[in-house]
PDB file of N, CA and C in Angstrom:
ATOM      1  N   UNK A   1       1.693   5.555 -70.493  1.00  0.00           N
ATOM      2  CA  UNK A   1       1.971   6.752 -69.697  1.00  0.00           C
ATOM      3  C   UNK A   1       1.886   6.461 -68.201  1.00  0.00           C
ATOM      4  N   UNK A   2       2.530   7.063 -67.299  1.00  0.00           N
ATOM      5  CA  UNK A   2       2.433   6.946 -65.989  1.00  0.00           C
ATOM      6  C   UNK A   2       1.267   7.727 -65.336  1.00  0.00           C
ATOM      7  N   UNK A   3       0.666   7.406 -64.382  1.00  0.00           N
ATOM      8  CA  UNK A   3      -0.709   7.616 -64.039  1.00  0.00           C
ATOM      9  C   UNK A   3      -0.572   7.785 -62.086  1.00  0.00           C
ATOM     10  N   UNK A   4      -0.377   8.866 -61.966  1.00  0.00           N
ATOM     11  CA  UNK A   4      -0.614   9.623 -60.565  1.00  0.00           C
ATOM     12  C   UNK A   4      -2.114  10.353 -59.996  1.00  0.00           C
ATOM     13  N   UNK A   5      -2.234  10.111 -58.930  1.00  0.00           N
ATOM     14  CA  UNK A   5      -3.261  10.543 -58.229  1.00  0.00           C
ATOM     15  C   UNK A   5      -3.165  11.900 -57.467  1.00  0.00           C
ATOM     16  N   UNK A   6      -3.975  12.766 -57.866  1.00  0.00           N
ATOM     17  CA  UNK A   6      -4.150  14.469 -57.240  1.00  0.00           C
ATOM     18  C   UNK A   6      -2.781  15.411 -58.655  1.00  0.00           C
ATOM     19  N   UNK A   7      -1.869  14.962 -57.593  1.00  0.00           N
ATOM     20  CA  UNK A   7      -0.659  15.569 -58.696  1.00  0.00           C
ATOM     21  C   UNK A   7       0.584  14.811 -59.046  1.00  0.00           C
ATOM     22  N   UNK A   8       1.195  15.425 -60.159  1.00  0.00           N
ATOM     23  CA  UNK A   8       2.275  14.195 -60.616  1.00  0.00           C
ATOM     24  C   UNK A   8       3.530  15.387 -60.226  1.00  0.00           C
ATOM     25  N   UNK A   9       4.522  14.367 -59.860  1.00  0.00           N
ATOM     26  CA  UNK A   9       6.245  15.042 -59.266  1.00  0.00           C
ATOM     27  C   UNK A   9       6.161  16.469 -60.237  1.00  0.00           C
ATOM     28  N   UNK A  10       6.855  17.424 -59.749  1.00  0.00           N
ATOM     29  CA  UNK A  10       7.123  18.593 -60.769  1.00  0.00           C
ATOM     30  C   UNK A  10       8.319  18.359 -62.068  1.00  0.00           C
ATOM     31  N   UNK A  11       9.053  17.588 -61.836  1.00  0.00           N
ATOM     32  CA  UNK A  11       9.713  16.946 -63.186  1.00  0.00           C
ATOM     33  C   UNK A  11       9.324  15.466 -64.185  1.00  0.00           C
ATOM     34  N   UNK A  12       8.132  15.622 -63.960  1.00  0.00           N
ATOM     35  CA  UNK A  12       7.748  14.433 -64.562  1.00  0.00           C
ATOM     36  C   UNK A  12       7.470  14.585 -66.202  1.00  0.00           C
ATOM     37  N   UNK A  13       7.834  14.260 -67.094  1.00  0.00           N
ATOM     38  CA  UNK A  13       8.239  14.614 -68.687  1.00  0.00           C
ATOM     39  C   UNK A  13       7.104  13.664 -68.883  1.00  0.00           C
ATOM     40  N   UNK A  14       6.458  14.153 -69.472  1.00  0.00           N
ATOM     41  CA  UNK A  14       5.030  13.927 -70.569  1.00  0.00           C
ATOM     42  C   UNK A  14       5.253  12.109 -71.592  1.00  0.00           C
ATOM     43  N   UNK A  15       4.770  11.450 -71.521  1.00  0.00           N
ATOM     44  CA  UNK A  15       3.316  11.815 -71.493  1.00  0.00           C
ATOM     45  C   UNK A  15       2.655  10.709 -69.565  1.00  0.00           C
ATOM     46  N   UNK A  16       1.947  11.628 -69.794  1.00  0.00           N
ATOM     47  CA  UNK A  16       1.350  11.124 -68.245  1.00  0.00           C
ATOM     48  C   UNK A  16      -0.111  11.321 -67.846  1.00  0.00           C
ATOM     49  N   UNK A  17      -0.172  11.284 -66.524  1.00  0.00           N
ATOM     50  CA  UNK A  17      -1.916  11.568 -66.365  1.00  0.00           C
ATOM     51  C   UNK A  17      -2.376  11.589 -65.169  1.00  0.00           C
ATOM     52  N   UNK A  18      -3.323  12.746 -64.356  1.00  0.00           N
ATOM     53  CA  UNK A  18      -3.297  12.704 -62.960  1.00  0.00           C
ATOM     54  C   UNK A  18      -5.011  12.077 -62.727  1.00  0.00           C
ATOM     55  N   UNK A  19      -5.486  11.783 -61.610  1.00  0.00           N
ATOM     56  CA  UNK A  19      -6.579  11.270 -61.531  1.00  0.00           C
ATOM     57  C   UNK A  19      -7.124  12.298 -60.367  1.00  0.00           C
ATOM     58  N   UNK A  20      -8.524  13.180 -60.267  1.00  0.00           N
ATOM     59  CA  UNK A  20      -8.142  14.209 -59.429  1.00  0.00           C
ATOM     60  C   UNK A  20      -9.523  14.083 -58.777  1.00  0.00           C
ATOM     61  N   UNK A  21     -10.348  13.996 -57.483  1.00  0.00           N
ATOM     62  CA  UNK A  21     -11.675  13.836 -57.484  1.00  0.00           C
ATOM     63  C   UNK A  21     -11.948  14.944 -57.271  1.00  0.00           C
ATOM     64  N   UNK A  22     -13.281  15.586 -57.934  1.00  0.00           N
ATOM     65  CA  UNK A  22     -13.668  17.073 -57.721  1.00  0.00           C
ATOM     66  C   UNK A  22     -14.907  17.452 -56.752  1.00  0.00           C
ATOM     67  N   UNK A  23     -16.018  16.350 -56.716  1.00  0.00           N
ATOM     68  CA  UNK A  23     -17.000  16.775 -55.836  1.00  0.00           C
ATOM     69  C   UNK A  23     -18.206  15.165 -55.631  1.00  0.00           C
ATOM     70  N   UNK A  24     -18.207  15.114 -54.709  1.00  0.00           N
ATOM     71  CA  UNK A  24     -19.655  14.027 -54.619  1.00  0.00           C
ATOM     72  C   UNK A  24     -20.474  14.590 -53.294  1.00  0.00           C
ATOM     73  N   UNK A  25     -21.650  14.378 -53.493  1.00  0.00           N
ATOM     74  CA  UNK A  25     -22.924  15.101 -52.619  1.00  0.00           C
ATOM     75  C   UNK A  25     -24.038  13.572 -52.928  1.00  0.00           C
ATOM     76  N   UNK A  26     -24.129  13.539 -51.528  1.00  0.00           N
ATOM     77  CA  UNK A  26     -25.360  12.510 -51.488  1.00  0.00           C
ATOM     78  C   UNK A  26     -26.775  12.996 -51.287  1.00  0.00           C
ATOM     79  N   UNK A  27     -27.381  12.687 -52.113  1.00  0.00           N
ATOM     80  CA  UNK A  27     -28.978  12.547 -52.352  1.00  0.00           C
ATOM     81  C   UNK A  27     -29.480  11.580 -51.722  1.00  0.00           C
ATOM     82  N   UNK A  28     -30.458  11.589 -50.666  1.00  0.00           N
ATOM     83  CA  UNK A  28     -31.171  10.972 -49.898  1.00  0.00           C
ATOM     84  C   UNK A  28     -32.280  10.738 -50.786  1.00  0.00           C
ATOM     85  N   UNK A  29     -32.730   9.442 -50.635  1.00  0.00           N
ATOM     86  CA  UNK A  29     -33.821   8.912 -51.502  1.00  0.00           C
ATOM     87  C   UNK A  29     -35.066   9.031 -50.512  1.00  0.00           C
ATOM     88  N   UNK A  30     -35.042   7.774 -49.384  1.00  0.00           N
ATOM     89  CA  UNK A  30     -36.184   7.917 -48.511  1.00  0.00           C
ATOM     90  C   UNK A  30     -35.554   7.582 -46.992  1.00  0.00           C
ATOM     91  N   UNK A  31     -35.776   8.259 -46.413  1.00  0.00           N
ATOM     92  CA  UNK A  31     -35.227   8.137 -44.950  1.00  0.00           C
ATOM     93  C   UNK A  31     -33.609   8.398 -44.921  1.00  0.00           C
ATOM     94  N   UNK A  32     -33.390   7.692 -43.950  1.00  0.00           N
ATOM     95  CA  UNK A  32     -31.892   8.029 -43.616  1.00  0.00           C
ATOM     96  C   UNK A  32     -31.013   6.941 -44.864  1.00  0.00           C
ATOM     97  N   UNK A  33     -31.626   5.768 -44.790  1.00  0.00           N
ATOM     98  CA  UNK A  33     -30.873   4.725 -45.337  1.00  0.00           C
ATOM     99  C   UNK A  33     -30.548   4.359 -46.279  1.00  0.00           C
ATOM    100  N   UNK A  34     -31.186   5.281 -47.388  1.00  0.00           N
ATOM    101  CA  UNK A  34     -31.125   5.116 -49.331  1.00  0.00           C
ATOM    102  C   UNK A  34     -30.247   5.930 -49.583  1.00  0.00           C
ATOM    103  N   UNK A  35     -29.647   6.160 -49.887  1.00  0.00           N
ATOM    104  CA  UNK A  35     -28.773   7.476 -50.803  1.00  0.00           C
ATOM    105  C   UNK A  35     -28.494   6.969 -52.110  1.00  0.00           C
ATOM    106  N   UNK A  36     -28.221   8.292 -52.899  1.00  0.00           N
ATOM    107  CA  UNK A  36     -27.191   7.633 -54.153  1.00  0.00           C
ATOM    108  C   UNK A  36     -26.361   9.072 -53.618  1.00  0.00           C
ATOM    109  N   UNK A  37     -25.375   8.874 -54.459  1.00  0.00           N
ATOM    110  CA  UNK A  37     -24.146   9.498 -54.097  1.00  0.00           C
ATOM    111  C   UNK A  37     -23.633   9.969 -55.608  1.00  0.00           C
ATOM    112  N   UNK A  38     -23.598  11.132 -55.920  1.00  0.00           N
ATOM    113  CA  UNK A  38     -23.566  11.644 -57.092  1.00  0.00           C
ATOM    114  C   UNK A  38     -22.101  12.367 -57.054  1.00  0.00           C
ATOM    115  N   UNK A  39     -21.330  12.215 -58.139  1.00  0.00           N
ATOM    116  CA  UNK A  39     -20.011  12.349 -57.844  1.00  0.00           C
ATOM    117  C   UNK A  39     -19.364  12.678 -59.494  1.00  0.00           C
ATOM    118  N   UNK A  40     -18.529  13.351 -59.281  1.00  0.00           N
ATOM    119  CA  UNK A  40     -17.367  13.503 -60.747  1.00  0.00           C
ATOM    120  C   UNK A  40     -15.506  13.492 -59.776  1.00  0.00           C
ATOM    121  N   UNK A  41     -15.160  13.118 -60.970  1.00  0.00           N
ATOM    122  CA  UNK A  41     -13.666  12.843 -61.466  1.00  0.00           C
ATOM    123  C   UNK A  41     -13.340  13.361 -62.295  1.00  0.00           C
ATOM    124  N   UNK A  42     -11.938  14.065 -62.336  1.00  0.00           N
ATOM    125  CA  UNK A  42     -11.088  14.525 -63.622  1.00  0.00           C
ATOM    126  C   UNK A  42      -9.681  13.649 -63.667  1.00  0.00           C
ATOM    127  N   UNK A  43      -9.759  13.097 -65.137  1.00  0.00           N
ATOM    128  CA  UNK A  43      -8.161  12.923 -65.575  1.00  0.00           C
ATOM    129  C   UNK A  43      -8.016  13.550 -66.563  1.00  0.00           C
ATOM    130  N   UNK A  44      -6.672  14.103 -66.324  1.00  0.00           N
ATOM    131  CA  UNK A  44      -5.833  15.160 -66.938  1.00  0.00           C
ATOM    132  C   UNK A  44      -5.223  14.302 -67.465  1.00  0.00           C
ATOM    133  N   UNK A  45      -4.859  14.125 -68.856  1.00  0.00           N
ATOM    134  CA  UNK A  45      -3.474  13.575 -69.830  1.00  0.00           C
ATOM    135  C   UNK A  45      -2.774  14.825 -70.116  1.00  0.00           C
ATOM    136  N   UNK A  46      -1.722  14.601 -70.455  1.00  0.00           N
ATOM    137  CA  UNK A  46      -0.438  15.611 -70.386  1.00  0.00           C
ATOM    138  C   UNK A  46       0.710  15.016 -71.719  1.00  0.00           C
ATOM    139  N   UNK A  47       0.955  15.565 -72.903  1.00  0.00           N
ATOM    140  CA  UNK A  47       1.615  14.994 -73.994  1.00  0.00           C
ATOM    141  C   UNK A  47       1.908  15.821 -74.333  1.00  0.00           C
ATOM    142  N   UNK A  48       3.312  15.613 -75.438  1.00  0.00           N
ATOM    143  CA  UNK A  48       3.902  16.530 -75.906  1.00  0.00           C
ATOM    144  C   UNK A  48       3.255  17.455 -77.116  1.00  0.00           C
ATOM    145  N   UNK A  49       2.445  16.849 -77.549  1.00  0.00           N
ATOM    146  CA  UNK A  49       1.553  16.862 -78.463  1.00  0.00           C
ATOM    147  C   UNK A  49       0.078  16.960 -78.712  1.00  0.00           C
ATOM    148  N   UNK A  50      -0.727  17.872 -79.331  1.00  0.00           N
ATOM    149  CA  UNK A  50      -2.135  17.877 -78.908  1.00  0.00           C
ATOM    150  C   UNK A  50      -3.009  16.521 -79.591  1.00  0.00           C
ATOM    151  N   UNK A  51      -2.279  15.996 -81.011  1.00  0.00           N
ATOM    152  CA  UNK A  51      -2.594  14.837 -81.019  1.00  0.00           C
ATOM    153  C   UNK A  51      -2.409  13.708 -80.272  1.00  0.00           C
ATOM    154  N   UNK A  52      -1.258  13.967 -79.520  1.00  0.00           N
ATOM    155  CA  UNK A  52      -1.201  12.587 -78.718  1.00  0.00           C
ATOM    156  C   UNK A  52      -2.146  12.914 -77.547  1.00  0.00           C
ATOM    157  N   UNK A  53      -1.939  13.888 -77.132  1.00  0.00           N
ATOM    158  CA  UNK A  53      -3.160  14.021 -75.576  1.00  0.00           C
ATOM    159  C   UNK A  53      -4.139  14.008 -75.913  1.00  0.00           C
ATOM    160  N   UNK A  54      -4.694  13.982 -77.608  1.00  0.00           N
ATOM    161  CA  UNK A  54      -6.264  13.633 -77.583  1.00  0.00           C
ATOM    162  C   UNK A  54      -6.427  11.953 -77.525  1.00  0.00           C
ATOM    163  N   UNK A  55      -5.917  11.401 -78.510  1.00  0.00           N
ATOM    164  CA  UNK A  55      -5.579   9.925 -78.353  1.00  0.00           C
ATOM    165  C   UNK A  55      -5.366   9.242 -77.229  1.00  0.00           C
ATOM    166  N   UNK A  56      -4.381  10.165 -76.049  1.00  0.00           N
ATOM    167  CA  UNK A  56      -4.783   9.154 -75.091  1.00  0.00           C
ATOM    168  C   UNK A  56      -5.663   9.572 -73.908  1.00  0.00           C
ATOM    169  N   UNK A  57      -6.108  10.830 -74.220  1.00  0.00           N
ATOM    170  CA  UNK A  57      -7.597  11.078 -73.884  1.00  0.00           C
ATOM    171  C   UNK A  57      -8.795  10.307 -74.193  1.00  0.00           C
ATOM    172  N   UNK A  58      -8.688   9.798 -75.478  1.00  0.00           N
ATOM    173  CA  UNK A  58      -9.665   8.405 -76.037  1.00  0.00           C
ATOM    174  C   UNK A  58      -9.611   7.305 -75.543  1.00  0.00           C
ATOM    175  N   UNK A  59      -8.060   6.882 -75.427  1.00  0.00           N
ATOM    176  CA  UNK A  59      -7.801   5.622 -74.608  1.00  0.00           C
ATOM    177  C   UNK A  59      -8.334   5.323 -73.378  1.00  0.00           C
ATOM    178  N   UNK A  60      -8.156   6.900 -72.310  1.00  0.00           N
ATOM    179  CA  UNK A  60      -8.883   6.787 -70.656  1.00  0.00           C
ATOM    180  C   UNK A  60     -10.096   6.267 -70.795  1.00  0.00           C
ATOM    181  N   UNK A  61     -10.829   7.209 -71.956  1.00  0.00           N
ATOM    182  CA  UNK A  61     -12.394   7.047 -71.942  1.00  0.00           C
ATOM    183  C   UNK A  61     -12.833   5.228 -72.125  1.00  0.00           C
ATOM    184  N   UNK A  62     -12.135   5.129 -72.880  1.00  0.00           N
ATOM    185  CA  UNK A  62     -12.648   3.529 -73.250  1.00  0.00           C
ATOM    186  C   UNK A  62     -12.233   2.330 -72.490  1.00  0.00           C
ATOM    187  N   UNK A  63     -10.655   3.061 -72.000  1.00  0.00           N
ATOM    188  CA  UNK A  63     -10.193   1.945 -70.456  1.00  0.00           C
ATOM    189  C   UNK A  63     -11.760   1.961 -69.795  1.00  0.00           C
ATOM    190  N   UNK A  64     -12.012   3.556 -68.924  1.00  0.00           N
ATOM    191  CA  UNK A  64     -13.171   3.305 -68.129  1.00  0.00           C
ATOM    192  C   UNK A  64     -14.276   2.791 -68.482  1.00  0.00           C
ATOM    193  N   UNK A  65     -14.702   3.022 -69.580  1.00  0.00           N
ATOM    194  CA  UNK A  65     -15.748   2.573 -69.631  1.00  0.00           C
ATOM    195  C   UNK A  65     -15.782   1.025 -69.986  1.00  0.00           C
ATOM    196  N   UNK A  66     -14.841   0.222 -70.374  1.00  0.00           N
ATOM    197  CA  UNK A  66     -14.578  -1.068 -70.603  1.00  0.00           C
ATOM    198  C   UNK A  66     -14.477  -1.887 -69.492  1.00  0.00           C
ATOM    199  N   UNK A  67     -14.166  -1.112 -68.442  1.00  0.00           N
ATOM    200  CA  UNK A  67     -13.495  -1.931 -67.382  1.00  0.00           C
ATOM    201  C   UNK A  67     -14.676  -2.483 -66.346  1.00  0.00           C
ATOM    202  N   UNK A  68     -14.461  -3.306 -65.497  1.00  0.00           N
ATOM    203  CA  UNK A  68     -15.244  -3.673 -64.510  1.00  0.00           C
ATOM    204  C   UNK A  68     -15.303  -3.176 -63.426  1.00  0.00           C
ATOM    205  N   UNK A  69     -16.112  -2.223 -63.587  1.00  0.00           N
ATOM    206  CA  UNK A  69     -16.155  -1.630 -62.282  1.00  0.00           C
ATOM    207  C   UNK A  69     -17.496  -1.781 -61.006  1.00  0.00           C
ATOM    208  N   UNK A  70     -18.126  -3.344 -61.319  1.00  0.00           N
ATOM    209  CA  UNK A  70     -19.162  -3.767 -60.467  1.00  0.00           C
ATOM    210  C   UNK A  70     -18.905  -3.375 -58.853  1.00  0.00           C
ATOM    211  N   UNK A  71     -17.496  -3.866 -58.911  1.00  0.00           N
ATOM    212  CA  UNK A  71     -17.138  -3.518 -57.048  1.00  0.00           C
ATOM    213  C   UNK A  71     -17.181  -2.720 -56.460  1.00  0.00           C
ATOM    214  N   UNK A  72     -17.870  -1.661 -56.077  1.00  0.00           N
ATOM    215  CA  UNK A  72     -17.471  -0.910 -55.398  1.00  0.00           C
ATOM    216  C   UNK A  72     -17.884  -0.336 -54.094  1.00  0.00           C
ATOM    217  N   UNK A  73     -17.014  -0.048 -53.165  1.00  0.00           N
ATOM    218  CA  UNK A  73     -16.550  -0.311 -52.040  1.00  0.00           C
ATOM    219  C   UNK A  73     -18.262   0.093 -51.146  1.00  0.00           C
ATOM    220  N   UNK A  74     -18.829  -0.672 -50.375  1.00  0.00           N
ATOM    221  CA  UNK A  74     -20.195   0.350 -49.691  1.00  0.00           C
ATOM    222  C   UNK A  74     -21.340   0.623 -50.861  1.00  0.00           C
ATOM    223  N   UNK A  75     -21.255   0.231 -51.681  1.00  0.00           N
ATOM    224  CA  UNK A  75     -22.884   0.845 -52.875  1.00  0.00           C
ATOM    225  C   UNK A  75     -22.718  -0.133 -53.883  1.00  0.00           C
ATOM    226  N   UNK A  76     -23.477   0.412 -54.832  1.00  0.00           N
ATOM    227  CA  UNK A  76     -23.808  -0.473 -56.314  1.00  0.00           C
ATOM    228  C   UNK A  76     -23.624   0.786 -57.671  1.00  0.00           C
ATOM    229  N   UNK A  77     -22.342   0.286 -58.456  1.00  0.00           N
ATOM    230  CA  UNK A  77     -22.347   1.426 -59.412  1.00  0.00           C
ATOM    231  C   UNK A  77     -23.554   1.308 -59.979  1.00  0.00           C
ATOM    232  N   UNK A  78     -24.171   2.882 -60.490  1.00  0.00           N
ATOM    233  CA  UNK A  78     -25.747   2.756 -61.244  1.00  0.00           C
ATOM    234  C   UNK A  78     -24.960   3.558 -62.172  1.00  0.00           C
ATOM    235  N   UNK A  79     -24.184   4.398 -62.431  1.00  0.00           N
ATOM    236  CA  UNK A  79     -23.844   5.053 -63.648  1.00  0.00           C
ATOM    237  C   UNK A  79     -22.531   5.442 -63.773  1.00  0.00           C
ATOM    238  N   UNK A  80     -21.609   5.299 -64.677  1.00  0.00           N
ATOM    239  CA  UNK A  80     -20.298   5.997 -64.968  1.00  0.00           C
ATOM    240  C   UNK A  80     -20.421   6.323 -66.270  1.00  0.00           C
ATOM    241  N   UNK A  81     -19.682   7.556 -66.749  1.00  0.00           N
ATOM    242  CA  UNK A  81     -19.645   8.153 -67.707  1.00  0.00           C
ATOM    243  C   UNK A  81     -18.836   9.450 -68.002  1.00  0.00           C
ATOM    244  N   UNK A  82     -18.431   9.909 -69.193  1.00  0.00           N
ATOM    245  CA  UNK A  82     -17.447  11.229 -69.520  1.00  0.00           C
ATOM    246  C   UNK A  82     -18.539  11.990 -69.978  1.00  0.00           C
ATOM    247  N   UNK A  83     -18.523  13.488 -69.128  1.00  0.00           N
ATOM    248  CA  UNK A  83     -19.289  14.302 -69.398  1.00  0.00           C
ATOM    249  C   UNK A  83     -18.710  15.083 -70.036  1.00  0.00           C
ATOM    250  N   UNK A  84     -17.840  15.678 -70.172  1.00  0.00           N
ATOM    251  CA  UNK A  84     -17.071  16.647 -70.713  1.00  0.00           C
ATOM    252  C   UNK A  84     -15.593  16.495 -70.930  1.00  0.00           C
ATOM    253  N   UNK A  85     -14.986  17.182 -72.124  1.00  0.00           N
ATOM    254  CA  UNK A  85     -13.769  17.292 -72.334  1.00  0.00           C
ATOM    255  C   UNK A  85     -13.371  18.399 -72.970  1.00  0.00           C
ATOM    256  N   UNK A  86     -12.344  18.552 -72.270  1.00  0.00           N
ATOM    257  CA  UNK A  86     -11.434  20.535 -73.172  1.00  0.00           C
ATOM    258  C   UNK A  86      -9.852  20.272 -72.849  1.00  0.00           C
ATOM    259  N   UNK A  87      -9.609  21.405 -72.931  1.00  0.00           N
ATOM    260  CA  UNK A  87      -8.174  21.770 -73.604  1.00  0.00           C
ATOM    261  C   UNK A  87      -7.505  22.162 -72.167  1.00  0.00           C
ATOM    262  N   UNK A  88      -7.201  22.125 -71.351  1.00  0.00           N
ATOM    263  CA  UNK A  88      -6.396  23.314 -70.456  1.00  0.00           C
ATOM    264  C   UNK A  88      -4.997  24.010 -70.694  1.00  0.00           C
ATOM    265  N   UNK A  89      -4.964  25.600 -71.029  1.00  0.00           N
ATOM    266  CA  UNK A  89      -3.455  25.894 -71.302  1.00  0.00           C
ATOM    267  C   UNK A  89      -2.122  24.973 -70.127  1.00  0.00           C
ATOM    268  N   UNK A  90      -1.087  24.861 -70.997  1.00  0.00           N
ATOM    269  CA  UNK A  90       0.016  25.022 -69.919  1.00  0.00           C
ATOM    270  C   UNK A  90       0.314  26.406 -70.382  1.00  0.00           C
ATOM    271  N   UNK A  91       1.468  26.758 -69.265  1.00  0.00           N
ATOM    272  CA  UNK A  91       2.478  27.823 -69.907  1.00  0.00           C
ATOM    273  C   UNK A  91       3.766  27.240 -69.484  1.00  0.00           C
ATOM    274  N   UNK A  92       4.276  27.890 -70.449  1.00  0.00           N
ATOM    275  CA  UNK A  92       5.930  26.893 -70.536  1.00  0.00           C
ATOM    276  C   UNK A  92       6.695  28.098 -69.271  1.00  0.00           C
ATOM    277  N   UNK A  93       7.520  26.967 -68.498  1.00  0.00           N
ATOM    278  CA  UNK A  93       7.914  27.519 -66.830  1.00  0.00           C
ATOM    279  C   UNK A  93       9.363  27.761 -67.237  1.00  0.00           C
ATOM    280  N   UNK A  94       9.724  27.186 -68.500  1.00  0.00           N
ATOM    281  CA  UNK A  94      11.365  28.168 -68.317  1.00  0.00           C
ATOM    282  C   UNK A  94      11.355  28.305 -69.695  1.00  0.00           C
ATOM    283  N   UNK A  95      12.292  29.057 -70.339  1.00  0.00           N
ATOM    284  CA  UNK A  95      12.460  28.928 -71.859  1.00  0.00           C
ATOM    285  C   UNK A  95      13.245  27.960 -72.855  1.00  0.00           C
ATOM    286  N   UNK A  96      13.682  27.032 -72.003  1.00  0.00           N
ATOM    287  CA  UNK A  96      14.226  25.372 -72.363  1.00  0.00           C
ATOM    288  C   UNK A  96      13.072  24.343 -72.263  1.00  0.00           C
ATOM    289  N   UNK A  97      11.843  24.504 -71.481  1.00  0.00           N
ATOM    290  CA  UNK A  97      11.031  24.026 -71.297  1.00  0.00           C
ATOM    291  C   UNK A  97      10.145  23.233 -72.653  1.00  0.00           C
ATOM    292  N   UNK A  98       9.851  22.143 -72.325  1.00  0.00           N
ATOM    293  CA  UNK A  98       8.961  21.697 -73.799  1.00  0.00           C
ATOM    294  C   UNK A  98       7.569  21.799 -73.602  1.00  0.00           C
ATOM    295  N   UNK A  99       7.280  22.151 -74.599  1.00  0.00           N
ATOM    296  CA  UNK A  99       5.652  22.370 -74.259  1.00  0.00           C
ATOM    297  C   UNK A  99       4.730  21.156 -74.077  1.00  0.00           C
ATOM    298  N   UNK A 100       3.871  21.312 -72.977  1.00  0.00           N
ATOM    299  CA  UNK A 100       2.929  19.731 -72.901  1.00  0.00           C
ATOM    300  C   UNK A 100       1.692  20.936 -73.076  1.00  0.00           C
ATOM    301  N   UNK A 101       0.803  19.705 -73.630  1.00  0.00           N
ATOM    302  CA  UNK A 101      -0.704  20.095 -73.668  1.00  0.00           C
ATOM    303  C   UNK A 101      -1.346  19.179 -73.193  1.00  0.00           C
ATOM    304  N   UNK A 102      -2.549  19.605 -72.276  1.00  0.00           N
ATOM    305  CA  UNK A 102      -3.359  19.401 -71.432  1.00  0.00           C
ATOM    306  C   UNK A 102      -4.411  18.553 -72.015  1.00  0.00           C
ATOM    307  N   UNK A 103      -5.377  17.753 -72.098  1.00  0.00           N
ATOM    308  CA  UNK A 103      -6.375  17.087 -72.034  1.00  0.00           C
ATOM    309  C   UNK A 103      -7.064  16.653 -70.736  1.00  0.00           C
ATOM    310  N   UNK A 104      -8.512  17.227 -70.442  1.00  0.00           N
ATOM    311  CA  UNK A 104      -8.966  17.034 -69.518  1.00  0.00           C
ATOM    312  C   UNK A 104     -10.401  16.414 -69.472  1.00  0.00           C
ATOM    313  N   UNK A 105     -10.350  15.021 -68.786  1.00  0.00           N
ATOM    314  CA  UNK A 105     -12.126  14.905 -69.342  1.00  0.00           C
ATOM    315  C   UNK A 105     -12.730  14.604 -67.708  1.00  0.00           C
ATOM    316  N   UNK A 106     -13.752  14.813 -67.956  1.00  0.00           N
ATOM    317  CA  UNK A 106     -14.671  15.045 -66.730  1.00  0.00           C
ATOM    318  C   UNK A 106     -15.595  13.918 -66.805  1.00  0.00           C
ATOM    319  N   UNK A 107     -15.523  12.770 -65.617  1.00  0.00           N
ATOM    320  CA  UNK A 107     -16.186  11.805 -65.774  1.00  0.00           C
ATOM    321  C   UNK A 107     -17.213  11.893 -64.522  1.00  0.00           C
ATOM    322  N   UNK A 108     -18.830  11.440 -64.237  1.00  0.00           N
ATOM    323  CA  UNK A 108     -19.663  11.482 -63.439  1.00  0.00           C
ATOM    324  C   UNK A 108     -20.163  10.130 -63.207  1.00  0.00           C
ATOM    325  N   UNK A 109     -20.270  10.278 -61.967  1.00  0.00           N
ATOM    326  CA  UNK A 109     -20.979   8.764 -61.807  1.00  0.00           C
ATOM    327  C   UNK A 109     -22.175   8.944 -60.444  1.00  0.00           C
ATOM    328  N   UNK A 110     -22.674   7.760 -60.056  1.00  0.00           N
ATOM    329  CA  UNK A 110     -23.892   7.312 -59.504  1.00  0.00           C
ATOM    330  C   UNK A 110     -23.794   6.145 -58.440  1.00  0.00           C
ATOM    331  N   UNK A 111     -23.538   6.412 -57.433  1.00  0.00           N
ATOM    332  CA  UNK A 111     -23.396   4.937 -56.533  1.00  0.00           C
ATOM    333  C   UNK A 111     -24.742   5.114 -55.912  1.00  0.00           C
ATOM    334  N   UNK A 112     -25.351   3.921 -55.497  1.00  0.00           N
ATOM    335  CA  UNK A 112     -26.376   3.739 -54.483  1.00  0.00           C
ATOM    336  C   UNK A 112     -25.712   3.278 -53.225  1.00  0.00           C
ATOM    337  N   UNK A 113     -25.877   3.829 -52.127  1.00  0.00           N
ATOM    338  CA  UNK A 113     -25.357   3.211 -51.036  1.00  0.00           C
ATOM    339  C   UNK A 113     -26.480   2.487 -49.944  1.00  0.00           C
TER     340      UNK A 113
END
């Protein structure tokens, strides 16, 4: 599937997937100079099908969590993980339209900076 960041083109035909960041807030440990940085992500899969958008809702989960993600940019990953997952309606935008269904999982993580 093709894999866009924030939002994908308005004609983009399923199956696909946006990567969307929702919130990070830093926690000061001691003084100015410790933080961790507490943060979530959403990817949205988008398929024609609710079996296929769960499947490759499974696939994201296990890309991320498989992958190497030691690097990162300014800190030290201390935690990544999928906290949550649901359904989000579409509604179909014309009546030729094919229906996609939504898969959305909510991933959190932990940098020390």
């Amino acid at each position: 599937p093709k894999l866009f960041h924030d939002s994908a083109p308005e004609a983009t035909r399923p199956p696909y997937a946006v990567v969307v960041g929702v919130a990070e807030i830093a926690e000061w440990q001691s003084g100015e100079s410790d933080r961790i940085d507490l943060g979530m992500f959403q990817v949205s899969v988008f398929a024609g099908t609710k079996p296929h958008a769960r499947t490759l809702g499974k696939l994201v989960i296990s890309a991320i969590r498989d992958a190497d993600l030691s690097p990162v940019s300014g800190g030290t990953l201390l935690e990544l993980r999928h906290s949550r997952v649901s359904w989000q309606p579409q509604e179909s935008t014309a009546p030729d339209s094919p229906v996609v269904h939504q898969r959305v999982i909510e991933f959190t993580y932990r940098i020390q900076r």
